[in-house]
C-alpha atoms as a PDB file:
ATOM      1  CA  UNK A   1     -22.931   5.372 -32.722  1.00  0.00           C
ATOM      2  CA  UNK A   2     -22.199   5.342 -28.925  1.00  0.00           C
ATOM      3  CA  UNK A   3     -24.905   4.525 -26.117  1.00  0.00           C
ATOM      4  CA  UNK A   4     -24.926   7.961 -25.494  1.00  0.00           C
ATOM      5  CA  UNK A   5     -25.752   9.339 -29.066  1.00  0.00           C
ATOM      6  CA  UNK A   6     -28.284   6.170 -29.050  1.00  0.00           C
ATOM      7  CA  UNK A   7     -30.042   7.391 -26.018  1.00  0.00           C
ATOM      8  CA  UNK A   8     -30.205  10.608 -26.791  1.00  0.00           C
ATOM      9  CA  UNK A   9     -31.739   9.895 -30.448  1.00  0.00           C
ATOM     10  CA  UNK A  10     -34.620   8.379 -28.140  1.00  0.00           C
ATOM     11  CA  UNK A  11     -35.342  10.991 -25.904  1.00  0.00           C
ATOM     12  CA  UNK A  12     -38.531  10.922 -24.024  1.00  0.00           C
ATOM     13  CA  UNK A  13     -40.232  12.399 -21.344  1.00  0.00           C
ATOM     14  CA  UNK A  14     -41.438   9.500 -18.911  1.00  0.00           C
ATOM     15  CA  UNK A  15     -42.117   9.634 -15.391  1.00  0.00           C
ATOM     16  CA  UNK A  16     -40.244   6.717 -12.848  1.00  0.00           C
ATOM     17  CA  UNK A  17     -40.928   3.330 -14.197  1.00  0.00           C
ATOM     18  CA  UNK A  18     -42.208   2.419 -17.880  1.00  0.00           C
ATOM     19  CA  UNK A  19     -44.262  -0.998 -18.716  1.00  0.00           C
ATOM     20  CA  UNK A  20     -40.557  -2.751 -18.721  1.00  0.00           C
ATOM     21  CA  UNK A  21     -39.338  -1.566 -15.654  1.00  0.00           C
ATOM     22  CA  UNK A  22     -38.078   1.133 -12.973  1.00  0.00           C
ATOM     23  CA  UNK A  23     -36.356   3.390 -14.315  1.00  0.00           C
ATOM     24  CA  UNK A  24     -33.038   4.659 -12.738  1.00  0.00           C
ATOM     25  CA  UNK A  25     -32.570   8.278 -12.031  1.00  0.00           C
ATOM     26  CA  UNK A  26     -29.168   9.576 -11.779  1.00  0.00           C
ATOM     27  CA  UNK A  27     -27.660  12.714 -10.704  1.00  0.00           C
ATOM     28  CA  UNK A  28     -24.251  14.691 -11.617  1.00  0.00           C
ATOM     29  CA  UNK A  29     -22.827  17.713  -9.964  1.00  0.00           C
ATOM     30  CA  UNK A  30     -22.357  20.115 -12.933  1.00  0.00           C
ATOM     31  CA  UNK A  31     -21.100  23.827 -13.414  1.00  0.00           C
ATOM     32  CA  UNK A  32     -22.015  24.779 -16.591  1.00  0.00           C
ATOM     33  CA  UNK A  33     -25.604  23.945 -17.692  1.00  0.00           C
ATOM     34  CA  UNK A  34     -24.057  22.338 -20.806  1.00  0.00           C
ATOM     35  CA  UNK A  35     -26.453  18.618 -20.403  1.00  0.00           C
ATOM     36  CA  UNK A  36     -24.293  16.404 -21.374  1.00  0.00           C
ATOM     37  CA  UNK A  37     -21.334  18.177 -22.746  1.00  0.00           C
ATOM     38  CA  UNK A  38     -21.158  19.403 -18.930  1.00  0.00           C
ATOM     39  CA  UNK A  39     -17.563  18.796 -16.751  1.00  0.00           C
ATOM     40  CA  UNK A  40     -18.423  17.044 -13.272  1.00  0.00           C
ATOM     41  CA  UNK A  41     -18.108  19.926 -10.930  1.00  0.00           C
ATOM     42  CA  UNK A  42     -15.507  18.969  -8.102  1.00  0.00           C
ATOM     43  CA  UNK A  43     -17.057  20.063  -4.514  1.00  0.00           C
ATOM     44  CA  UNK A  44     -20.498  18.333  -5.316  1.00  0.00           C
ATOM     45  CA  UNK A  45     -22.145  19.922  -2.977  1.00  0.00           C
ATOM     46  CA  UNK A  46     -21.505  23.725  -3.998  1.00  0.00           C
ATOM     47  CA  UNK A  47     -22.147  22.545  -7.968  1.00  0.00           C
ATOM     48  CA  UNK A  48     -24.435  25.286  -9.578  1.00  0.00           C
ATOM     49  CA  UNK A  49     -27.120  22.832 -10.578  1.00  0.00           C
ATOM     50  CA  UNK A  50     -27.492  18.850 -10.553  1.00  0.00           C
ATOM     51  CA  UNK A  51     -27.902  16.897 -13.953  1.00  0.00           C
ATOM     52  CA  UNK A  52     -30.386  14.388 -13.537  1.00  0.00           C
ATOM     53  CA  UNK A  53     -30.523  11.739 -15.998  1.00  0.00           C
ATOM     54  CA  UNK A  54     -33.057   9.264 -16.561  1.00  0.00           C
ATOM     55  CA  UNK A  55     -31.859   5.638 -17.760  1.00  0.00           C
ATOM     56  CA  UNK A  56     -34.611   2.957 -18.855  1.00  0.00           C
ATOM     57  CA  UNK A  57     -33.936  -0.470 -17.809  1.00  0.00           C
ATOM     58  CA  UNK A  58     -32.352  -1.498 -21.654  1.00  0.00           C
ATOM     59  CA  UNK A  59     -29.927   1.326 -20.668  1.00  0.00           C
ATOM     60  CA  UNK A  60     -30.244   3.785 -22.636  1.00  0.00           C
ATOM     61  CA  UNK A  61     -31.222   7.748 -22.142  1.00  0.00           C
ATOM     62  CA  UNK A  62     -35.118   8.403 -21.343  1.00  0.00           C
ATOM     63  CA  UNK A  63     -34.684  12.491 -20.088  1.00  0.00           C
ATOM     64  CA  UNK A  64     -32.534  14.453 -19.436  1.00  0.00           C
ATOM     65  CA  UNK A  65     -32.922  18.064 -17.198  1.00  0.00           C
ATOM     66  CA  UNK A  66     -31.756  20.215 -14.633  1.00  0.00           C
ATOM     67  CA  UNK A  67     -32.089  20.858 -10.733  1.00  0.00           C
ATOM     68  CA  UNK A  68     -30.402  23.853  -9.872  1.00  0.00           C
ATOM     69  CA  UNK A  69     -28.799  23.830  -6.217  1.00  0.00           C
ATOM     70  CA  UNK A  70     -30.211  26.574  -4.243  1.00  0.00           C
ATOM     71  CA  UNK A  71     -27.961  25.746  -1.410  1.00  0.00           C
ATOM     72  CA  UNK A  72     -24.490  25.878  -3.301  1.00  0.00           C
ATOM     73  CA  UNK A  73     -23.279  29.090  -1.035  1.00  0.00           C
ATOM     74  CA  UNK A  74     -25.277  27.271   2.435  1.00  0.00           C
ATOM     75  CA  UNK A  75     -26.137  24.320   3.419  1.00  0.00           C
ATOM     76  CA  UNK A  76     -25.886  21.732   6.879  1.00  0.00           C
ATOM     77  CA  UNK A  77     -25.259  18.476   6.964  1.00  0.00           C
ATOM     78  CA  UNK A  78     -27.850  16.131   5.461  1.00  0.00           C
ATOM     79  CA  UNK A  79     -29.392  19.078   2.970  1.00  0.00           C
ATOM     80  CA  UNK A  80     -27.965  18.031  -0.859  1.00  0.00           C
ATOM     81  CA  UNK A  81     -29.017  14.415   0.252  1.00  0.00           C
ATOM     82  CA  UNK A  82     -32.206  15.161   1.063  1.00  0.00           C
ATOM     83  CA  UNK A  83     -32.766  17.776  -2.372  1.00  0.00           C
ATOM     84  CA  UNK A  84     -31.251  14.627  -4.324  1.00  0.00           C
ATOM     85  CA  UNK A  85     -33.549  12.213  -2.882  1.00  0.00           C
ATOM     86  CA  UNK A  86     -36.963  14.237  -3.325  1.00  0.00           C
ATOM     87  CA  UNK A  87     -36.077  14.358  -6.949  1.00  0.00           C
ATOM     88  CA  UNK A  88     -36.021  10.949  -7.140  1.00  0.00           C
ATOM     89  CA  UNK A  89     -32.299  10.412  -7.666  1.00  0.00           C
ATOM     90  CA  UNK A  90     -31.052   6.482  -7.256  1.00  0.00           C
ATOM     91  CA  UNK A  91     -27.254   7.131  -8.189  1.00  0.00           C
ATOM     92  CA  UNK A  92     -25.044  10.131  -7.709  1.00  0.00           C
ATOM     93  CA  UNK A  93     -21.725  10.332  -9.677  1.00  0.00           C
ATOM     94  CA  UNK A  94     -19.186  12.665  -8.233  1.00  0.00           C
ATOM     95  CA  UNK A  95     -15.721  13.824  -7.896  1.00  0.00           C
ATOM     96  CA  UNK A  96     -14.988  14.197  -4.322  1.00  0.00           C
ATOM     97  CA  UNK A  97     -17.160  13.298  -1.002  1.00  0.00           C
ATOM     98  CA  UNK A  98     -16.523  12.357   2.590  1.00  0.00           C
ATOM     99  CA  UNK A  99     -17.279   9.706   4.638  1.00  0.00           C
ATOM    100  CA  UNK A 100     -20.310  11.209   6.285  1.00  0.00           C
ATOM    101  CA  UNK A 101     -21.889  13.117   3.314  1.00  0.00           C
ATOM    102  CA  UNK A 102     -22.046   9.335   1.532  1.00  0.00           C
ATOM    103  CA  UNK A 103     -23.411   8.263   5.008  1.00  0.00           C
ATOM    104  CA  UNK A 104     -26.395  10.890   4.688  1.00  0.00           C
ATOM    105  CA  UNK A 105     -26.996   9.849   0.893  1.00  0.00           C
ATOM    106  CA  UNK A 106     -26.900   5.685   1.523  1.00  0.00           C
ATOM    107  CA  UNK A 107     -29.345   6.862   4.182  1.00  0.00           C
ATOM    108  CA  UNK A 108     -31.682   7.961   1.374  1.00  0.00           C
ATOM    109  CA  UNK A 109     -31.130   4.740  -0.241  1.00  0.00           C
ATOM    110  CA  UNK A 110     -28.694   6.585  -3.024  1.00  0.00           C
ATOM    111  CA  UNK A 111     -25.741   5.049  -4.431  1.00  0.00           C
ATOM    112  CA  UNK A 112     -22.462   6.881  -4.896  1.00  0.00           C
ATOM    113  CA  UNK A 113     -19.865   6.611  -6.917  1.00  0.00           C
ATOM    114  CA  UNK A 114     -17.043   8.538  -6.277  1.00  0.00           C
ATOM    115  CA  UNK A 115     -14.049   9.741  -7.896  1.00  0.00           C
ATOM    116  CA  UNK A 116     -15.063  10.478 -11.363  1.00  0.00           C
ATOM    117  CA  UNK A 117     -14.101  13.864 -13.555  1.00  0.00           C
ATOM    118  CA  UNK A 118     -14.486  14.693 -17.161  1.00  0.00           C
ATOM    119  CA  UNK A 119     -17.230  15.432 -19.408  1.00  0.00           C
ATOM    120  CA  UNK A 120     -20.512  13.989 -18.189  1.00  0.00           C
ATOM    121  CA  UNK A 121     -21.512  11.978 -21.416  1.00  0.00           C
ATOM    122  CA  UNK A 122     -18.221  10.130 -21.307  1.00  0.00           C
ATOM    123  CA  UNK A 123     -18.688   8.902 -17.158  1.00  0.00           C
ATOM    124  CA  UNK A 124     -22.062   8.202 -18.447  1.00  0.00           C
ATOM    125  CA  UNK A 125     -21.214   5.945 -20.884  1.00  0.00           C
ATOM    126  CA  UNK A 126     -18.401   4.706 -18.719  1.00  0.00           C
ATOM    127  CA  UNK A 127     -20.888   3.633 -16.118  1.00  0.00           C
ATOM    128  CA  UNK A 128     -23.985   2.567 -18.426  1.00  0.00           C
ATOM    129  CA  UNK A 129     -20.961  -0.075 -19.565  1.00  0.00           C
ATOM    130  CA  UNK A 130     -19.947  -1.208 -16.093  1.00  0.00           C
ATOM    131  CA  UNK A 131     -16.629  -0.107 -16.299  1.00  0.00           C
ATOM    132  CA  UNK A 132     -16.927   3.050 -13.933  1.00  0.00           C
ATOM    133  CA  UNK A 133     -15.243   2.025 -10.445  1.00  0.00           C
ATOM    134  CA  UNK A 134     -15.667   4.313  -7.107  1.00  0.00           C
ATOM    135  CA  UNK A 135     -12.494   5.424  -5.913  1.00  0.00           C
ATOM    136  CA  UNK A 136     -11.349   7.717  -3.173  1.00  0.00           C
ATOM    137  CA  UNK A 137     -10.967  11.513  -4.671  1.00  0.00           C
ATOM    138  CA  UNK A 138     -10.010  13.727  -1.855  1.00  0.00           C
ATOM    139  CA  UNK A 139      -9.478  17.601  -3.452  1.00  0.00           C
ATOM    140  CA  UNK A 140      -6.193  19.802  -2.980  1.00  0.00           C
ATOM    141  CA  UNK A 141      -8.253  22.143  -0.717  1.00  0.00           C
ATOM    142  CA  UNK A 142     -11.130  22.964   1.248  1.00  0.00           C
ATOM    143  CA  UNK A 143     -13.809  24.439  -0.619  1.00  0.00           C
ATOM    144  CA  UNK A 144     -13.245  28.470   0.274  1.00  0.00           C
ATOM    145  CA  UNK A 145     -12.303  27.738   3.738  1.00  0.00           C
ATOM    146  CA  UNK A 146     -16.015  28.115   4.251  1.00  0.00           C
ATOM    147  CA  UNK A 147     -16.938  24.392   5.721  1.00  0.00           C
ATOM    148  CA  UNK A 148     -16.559  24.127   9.624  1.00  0.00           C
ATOM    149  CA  UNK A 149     -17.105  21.059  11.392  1.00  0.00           C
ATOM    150  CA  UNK A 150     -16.396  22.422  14.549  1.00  0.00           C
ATOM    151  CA  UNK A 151     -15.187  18.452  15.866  1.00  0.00           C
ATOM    152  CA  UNK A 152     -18.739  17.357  14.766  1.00  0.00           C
ATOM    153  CA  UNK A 153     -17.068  14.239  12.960  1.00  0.00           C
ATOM    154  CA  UNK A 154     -15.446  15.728   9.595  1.00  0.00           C
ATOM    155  CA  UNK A 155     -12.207  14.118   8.600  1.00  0.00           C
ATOM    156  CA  UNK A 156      -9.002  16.061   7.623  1.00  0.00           C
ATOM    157  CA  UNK A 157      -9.123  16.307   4.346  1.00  0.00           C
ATOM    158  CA  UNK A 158     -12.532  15.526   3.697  1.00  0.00           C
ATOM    159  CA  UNK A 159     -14.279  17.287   0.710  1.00  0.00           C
ATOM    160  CA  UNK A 160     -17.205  19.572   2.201  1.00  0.00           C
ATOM    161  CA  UNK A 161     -21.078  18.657   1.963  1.00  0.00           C
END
């Protein structure tokens, strides 16, 4: 039986810390609202909704829900940062983000990892393990053609916010 299927045998509803620890609250850009069966969604900050999962300090799966992302069509600068942060997200795993959208979230205290794709439960094991590495992911294409930085310090080629 994986981690995964271990944690989810366990599932709980628990707030942020338990008598052994804090727990860690981490947050995936998803399309679908499949859980964990769920594909990262590539421009993280136009995803549908955000699955948050909670990890206990053994390391395995506490809850599991969903935060959908009323500003997937709008947003500024700064905005799916801040929505991360008041839910009490520690770690966001994505596909693509720029330089100053991972700016805004270390702000918040939030780690990032970058660069990951596939099915949620298998990134989630990946990095439960240790082996899942942040790497560069830069998309094909601007999201819609809709994300203008005017020369307010976006990068060419930067993913959108």
């Amino acid at each position: 039986m994986s981690q995964i299927d271990r944690g989810q045998s366990i599932l709980r509803s628990q707030g942020a810390s338990t008598s052994e620890g804090t727990v860690e609250r981490i947050a995936f850009p998803v399309q679908d609202h499949m859980a964990l069966d769920d594909i990262i969604f590539e421009h993280f900050g136009h995803a549908p909704a955000y699955l948050l999962v909670d990890i206990s300090p053994d390391r395995s799966i506490l809850k599991v829900k969903m935060l959908d992302n009323s500003y997937r069509e709008e947003h500024g600068p700064g905005v799916i940062p801040s929505l991360l942060a008041n839910a009490g997200v520690n770690v966001l795993i994505c596909r693509g983000m720029g330089r100053r959208a991972v700016d805004y979230f270390q702000q918040y205290g939030i780690v990032v990892v970058r660069g990951a794709y596939g099915r949620v439960r298998n990134v989630l094991e990946l990095y439960l393990s240790g082996r899942l590495a942040s790497v560069e992911y830069k998309p094909r294409e601007r999201w819609k053609g809709d994300h203008e930085c005017e020369g307010k310090g976006c990068e060419e080629g930067e993913a959108p916010s």
